[in-house]
C-alpha atoms as a PDB file:
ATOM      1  CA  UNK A   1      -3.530  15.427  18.354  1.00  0.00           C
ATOM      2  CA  UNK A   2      -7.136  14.720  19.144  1.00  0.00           C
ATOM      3  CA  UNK A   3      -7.666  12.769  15.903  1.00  0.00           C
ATOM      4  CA  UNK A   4      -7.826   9.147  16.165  1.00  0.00           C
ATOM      5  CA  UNK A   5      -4.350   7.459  14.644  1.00  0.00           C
ATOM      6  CA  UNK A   6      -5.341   4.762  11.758  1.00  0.00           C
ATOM      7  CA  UNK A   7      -3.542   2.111  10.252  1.00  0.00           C
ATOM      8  CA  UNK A   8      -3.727   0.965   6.700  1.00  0.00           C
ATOM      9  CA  UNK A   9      -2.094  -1.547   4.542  1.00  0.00           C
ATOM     10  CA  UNK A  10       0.355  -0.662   1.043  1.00  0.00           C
ATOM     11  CA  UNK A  11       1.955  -3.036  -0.889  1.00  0.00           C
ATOM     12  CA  UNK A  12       4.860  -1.886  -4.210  1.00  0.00           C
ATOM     13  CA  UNK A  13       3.871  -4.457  -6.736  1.00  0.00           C
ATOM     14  CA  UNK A  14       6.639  -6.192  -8.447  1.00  0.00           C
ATOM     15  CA  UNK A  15       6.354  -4.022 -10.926  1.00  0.00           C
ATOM     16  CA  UNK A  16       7.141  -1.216  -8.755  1.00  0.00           C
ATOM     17  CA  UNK A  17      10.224  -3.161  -7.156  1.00  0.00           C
ATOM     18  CA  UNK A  18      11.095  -3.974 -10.590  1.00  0.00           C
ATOM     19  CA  UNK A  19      11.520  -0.676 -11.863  1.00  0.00           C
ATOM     20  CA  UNK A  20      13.419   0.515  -8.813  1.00  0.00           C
ATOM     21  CA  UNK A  21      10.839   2.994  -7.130  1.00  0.00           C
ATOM     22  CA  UNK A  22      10.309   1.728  -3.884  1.00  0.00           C
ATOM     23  CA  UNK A  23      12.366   4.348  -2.330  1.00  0.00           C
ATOM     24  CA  UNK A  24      10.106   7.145  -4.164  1.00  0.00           C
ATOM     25  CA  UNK A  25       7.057   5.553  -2.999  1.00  0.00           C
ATOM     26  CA  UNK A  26       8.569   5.393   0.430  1.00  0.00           C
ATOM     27  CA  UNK A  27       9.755   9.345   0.456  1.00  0.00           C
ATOM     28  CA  UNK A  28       6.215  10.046  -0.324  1.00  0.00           C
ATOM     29  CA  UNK A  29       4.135   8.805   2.462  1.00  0.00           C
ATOM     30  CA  UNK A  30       7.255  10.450   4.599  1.00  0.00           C
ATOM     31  CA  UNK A  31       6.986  14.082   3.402  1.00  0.00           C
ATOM     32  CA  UNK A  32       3.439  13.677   3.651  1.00  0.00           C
ATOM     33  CA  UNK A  33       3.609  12.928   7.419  1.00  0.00           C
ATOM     34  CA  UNK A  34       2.897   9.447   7.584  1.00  0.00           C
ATOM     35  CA  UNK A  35       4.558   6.573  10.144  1.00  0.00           C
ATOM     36  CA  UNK A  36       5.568   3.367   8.421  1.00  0.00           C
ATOM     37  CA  UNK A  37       4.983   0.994  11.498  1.00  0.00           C
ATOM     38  CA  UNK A  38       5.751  -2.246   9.342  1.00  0.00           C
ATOM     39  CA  UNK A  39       7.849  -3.088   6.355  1.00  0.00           C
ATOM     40  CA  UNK A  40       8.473  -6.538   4.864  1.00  0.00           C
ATOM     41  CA  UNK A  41      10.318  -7.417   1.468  1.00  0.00           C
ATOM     42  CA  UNK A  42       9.240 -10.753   0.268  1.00  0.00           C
ATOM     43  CA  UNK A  43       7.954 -12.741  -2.203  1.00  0.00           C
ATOM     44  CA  UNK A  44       4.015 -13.795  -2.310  1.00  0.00           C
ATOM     45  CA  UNK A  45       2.924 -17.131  -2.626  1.00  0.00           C
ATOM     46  CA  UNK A  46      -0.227 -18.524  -4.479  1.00  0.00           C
ATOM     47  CA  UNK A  47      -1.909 -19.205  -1.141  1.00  0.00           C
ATOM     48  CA  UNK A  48      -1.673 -15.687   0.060  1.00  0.00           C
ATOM     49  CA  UNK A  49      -2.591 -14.010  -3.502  1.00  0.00           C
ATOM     50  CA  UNK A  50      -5.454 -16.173  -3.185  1.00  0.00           C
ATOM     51  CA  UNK A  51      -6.383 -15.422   0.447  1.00  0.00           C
ATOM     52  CA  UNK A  52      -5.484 -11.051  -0.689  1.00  0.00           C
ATOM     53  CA  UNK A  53      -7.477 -11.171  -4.114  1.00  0.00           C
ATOM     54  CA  UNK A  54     -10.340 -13.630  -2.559  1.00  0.00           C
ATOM     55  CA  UNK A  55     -12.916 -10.812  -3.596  1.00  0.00           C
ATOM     56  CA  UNK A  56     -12.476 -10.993  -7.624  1.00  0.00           C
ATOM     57  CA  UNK A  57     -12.610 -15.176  -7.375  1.00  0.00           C
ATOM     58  CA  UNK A  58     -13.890 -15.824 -10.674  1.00  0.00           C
ATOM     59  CA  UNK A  59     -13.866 -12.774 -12.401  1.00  0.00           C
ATOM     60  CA  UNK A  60     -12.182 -12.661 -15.736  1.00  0.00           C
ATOM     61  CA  UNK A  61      -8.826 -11.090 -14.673  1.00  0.00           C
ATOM     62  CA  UNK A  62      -8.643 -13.237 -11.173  1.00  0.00           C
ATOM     63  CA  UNK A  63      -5.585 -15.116 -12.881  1.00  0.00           C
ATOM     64  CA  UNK A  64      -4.026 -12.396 -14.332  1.00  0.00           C
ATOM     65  CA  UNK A  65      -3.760 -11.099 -10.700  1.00  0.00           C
ATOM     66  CA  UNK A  66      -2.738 -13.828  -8.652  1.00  0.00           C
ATOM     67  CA  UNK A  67      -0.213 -14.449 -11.649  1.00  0.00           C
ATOM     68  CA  UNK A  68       1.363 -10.857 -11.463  1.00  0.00           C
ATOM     69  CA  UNK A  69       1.501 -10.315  -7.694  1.00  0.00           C
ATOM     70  CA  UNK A  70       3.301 -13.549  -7.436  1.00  0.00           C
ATOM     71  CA  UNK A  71       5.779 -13.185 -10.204  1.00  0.00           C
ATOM     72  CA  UNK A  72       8.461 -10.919  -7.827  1.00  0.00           C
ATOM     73  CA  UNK A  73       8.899  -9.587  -4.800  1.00  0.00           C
ATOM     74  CA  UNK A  74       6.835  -7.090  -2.882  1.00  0.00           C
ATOM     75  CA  UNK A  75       7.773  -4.731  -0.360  1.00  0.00           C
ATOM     76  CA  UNK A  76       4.146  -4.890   2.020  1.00  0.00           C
ATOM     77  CA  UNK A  77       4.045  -2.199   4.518  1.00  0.00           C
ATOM     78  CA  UNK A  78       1.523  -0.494   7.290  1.00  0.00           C
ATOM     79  CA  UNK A  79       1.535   3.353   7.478  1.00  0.00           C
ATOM     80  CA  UNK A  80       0.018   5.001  10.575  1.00  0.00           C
ATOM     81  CA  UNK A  81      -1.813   8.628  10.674  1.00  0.00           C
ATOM     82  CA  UNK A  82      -4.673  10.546  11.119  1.00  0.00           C
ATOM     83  CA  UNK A  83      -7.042   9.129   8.333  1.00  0.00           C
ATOM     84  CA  UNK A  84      -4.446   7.450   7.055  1.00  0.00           C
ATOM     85  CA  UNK A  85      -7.101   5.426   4.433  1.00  0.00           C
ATOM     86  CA  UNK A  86      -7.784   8.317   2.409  1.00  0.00           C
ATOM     87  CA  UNK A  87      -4.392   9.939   2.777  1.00  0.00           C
ATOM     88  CA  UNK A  88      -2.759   7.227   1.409  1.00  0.00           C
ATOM     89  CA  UNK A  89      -5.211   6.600  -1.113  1.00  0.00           C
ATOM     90  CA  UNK A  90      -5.262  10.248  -2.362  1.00  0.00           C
ATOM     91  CA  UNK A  91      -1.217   9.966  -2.910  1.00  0.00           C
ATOM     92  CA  UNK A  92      -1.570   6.470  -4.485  1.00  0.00           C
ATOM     93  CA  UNK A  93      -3.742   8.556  -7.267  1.00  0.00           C
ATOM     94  CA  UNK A  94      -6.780   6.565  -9.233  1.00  0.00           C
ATOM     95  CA  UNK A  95      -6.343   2.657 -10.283  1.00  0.00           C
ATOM     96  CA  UNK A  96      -6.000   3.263 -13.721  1.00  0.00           C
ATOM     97  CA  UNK A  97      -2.637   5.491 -14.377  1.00  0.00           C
ATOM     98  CA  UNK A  98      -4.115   7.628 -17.000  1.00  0.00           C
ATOM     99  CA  UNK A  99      -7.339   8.745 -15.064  1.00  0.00           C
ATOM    100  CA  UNK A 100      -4.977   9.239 -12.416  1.00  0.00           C
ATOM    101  CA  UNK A 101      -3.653  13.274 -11.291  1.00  0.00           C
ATOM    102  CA  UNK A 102       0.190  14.263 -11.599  1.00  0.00           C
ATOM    103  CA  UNK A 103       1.777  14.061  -8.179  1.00  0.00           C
ATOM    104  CA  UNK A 104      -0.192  10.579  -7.545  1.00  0.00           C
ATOM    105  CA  UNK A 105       2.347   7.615  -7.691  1.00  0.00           C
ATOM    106  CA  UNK A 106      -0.142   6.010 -10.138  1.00  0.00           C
ATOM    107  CA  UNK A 107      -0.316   9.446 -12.199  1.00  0.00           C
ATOM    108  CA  UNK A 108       3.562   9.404 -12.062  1.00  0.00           C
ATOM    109  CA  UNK A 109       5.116   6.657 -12.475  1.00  0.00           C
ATOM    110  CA  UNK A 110       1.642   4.360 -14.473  1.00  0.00           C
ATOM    111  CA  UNK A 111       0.931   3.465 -17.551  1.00  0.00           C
ATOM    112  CA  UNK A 112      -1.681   0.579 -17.339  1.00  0.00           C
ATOM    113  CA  UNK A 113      -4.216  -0.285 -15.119  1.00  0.00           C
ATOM    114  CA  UNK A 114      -2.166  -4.073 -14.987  1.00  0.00           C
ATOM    115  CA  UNK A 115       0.849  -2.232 -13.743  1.00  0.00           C
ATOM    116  CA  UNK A 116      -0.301   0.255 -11.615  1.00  0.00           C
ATOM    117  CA  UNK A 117       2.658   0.099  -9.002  1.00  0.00           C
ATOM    118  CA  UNK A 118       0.892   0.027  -5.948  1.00  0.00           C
ATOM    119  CA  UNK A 119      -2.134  -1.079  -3.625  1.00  0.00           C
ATOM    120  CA  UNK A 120      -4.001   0.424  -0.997  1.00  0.00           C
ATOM    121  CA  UNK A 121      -6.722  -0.472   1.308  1.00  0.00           C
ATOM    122  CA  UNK A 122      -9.009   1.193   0.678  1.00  0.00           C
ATOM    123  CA  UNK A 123     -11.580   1.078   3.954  1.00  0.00           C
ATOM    124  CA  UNK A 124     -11.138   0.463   7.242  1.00  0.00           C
ATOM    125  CA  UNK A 125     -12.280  -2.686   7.080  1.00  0.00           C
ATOM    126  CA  UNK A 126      -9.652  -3.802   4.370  1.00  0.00           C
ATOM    127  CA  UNK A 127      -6.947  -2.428   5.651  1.00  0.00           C
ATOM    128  CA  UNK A 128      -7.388  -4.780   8.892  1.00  0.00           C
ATOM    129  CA  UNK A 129      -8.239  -7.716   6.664  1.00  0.00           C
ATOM    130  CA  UNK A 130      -4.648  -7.060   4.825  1.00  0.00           C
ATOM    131  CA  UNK A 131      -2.910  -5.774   7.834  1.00  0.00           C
ATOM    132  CA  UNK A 132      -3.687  -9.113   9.059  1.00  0.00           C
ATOM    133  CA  UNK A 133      -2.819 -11.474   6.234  1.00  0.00           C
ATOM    134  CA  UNK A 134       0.563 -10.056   5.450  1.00  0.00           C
ATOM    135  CA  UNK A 135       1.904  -8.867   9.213  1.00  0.00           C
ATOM    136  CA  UNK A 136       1.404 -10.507  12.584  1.00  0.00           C
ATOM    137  CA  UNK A 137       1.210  -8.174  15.751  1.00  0.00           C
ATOM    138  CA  UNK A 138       4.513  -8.576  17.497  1.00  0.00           C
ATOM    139  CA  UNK A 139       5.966  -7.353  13.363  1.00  0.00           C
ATOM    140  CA  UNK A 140       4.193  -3.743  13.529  1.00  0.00           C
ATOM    141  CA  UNK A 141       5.874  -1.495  16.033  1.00  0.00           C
ATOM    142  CA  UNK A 142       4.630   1.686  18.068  1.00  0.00           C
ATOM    143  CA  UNK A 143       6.971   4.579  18.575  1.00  0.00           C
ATOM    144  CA  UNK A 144       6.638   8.293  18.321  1.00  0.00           C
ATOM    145  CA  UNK A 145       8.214  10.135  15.263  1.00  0.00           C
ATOM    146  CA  UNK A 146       9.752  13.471  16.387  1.00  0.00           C
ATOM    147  CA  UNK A 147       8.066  15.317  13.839  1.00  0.00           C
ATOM    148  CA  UNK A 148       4.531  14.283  15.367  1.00  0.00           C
ATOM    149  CA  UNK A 149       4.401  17.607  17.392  1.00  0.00           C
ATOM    150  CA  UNK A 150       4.234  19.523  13.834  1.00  0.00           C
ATOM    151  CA  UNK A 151       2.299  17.454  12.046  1.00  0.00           C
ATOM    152  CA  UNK A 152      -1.070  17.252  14.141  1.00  0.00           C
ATOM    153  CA  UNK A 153      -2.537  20.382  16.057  1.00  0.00           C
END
């Protein structure tokens, strides 16, 4: 276990919690090996969309976003393990649903780039930045999963 542990942020879009596949998306990053270290259901407001989607600020589909990811609630998490970043982003599959592979969650369960389930951070960087906005410290836990031993050499 000589790799260094990483964090990184996912969020199930309301579409996602609409359709009733949080659970799936869940069992996923488990099999895999990965340690959810935060989970919180809840319901974003327009100051946070702003503050998580501050990047596209007046692109065309800004509104469109902010409008979406605050129509229903979200289940935000944090997932901890070795490269964790690209792990997650390999299961999550490629933004737009029919570029992405079978087995991704996009490939699997997408249709349109506007409802593509899930996000991801996708660099280290990011991941902090939404780690940060959606979770404070004392809400992300450390433990050891008993599978650990098996999972890293």
């Amino acid at each position: 276990m000589g790799d260094i542990m990483e964090r990184t942020f996912v969020m199930v879009k309301p579409d996602g919690v609409q359709r009733g596949i949080v659970g799936q998306v869940i069992s996923r990053f488990e099999a895999k090996g990965l340690k959810l270290v935060a989970a919180k259901f809840m319901k974003i407001d327009s100051e946070l969309a702003a503050k998580h989607y501050g990047e596209h600020l007046g692109k065309p589909f800004y509104e469109k976003l902010v409008d979406f990811i605050t129509s229903g609630p979200v289940m935000a998490m944090v997932w901890e393990g070795t490269d964790s970043i690209s792990v997650v982003r390999t299961l999550v599959g490629k933004t737009n649903p029919k570029e992405a592979g079978p087995g991704t969650i996009r490939g699997d369960f997408g249709m349109t780039t506007g409802r593509n389930i899930i996000h991801a951070s996708d660099s280290p960087s990011s991941a902090e930045r939404e780690i940060n906005l959606f979770f404070d410290r004392s809400e992300i836990q450390k433990y050891t999963r008993i599978d650990e031993v098996w999972l890293y050499e």
